[in-house]
Protein backbone atom coordinates (compact mmCIF):
# COMPACT_ATOMS: atom_id res chain seq x y z
CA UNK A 1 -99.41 166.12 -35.32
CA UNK A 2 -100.12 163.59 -32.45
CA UNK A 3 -100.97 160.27 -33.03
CA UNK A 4 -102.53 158.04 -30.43
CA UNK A 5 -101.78 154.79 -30.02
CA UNK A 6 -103.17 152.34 -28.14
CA UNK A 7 -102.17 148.74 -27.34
CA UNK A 8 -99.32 146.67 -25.54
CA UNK A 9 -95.62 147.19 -26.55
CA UNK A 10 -93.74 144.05 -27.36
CA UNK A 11 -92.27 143.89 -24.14
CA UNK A 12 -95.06 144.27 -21.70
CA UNK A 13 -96.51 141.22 -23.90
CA UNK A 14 -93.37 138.93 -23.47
CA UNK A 15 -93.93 139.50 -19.28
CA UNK A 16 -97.33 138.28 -19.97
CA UNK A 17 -96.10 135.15 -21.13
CA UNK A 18 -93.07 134.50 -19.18
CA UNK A 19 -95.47 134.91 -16.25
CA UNK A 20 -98.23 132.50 -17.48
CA UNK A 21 -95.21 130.05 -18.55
CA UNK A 22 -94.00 130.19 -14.60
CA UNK A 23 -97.63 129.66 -13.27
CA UNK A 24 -97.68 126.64 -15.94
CA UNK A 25 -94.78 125.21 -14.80
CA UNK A 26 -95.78 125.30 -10.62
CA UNK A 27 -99.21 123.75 -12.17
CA UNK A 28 -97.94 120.97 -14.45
CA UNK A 29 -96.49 118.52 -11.56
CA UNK A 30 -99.40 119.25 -9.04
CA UNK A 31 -101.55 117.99 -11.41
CA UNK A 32 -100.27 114.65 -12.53
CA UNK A 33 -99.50 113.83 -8.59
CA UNK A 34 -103.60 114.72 -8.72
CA UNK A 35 -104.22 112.14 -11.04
CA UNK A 36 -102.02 109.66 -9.59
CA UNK A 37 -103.87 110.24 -6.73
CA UNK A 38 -106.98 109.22 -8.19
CA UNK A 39 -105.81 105.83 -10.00
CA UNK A 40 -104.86 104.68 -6.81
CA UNK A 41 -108.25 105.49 -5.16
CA UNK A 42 -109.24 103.53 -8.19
CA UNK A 43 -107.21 100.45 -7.38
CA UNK A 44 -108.48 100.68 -3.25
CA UNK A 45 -112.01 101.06 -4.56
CA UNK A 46 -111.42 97.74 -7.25
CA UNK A 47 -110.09 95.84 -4.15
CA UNK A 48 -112.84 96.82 -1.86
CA UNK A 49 -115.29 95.79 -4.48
CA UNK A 50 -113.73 92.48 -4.98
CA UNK A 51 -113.45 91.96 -0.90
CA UNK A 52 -117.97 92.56 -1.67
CA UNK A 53 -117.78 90.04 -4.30
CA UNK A 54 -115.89 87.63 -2.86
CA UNK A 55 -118.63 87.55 0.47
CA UNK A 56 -121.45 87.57 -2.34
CA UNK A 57 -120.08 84.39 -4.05
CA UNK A 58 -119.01 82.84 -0.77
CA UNK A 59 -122.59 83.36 -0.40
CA UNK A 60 -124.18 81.68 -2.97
CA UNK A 61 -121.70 78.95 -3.25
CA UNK A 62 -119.80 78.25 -0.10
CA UNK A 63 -116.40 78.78 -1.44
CA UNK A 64 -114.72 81.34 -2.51
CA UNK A 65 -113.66 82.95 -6.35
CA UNK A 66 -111.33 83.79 -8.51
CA UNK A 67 -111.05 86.80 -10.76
CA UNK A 68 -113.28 84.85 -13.29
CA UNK A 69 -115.58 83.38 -11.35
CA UNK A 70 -116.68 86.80 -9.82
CA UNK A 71 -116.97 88.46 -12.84
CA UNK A 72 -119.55 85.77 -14.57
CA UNK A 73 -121.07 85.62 -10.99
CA UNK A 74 -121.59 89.55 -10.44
CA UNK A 75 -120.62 91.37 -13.44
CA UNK A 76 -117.60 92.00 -10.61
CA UNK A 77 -115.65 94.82 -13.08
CA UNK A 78 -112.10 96.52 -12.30
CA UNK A 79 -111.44 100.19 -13.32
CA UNK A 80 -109.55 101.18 -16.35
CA UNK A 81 -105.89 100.76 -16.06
CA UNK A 82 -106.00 98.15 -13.04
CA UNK A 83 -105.30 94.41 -13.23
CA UNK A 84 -105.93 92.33 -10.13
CA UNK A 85 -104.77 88.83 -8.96
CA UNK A 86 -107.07 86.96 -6.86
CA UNK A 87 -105.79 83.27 -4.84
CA UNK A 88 -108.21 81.67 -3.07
CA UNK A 89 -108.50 78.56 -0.61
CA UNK A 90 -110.66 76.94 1.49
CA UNK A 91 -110.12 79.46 4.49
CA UNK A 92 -110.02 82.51 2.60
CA UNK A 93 -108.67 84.59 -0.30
CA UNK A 94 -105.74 87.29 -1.03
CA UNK A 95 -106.21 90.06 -3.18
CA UNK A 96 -103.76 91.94 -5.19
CA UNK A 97 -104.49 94.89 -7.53
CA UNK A 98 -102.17 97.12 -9.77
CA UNK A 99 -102.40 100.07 -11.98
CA UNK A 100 -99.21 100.06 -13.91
CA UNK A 101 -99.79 103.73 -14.97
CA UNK A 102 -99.13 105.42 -11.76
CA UNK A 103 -96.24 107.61 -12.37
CA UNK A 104 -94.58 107.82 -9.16
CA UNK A 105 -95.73 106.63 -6.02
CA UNK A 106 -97.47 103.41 -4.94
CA UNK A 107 -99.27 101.34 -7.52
CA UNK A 108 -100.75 98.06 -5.81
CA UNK A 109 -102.64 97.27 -3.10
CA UNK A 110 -103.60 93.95 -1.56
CA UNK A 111 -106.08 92.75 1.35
CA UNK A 112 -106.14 88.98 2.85
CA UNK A 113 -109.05 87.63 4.54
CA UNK A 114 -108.74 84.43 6.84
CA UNK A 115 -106.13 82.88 4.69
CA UNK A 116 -103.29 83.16 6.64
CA UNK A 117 -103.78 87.20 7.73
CA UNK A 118 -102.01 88.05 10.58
CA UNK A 119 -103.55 89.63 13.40
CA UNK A 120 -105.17 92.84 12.96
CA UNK A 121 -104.72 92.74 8.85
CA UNK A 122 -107.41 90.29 8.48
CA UNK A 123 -109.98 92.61 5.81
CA UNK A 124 -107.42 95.54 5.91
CA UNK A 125 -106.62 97.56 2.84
CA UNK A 126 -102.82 97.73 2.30
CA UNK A 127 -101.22 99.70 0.13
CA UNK A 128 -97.14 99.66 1.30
C-alpha cells in the first residue's frame, strides 16, 4: 500500500525559520538607525521653524522671542520628543534643540543669528 504524503518535514521547516531569523536580525539595526534618522530631521525642521518665528515676531514687535513668546505669538509648536532652548538679545537670538530619544548618533542642533555668530555661521544649521 502507498501512502502519499504531502507537506514539509520538520527540518526543511526549521531552515525556514533560521533563515527568516538571519534576515530579521540584518533588518532590526537598519531600521532603528532609520528612525533615528528621522528624529533628527525632526529636530533641524523644529529649529528651522523657530529661525521663521523668530523673523515673524521680530516682525511684529521689534525684538526678538523666547520659546514662550513664539508659541502664544504663532502657535510656534516643536515635534514630539524635542525640547528647545531659545536666548535672545537685542542683536539676535541662539537656538538650541534636543531630542533625548535618539539612540546613537547626534541629538541637538543649534543655529545663532547676529548674536555673536561668527563669520559664515550666522543662520546656519549645526548639528556637531
Amino acid at each position: 500500500m502507498l501512502r502519499n504524503r504531502k507537506g514539509f518535514t520538520l527540518i526543511e521547516l526549521l531552515i525556514v525559520v533560521v533563515i527568516i531569523g538571519i534576515l530579521a536580525a540584518i533588518a532590526i539595526p537598519k531600521f532603528a538607525a532609520t528612525k533615528d534618522k528621522a528624529k533628527l530631521a525632526s529636530v533641524k525642521t523644529d529649529v528651522r521653524n523657530s529661525e521663521t518665528a523668530e523673523e515673524a515676531y521680530f516682525s511684529d514687535y521689534a525684538t526678538y522671542g523666547t520659546f514662550t513668546q513664539l508659541q502664544t505669538a504663532s502657535n510656534f509648536n516643536l515635534s514630539s520628543g524635542n525640547t528647545m532652548t531659545i536666548g535672545t538679545n537685542v542683536s539676535g537670538y541662539t537656538t538650541t534643540a534636543t531630542n533625548s530619544t535618539i539612540s546613537s548618533g547626534i541629538t541637538t542642533c543649534h543655529v545663532q543669528v547676529a548674536a555673536g555668530a561668527t563669520s559664515g555661521d550666522d543662520g546656519y544649521i549645526r548639528c556637531p
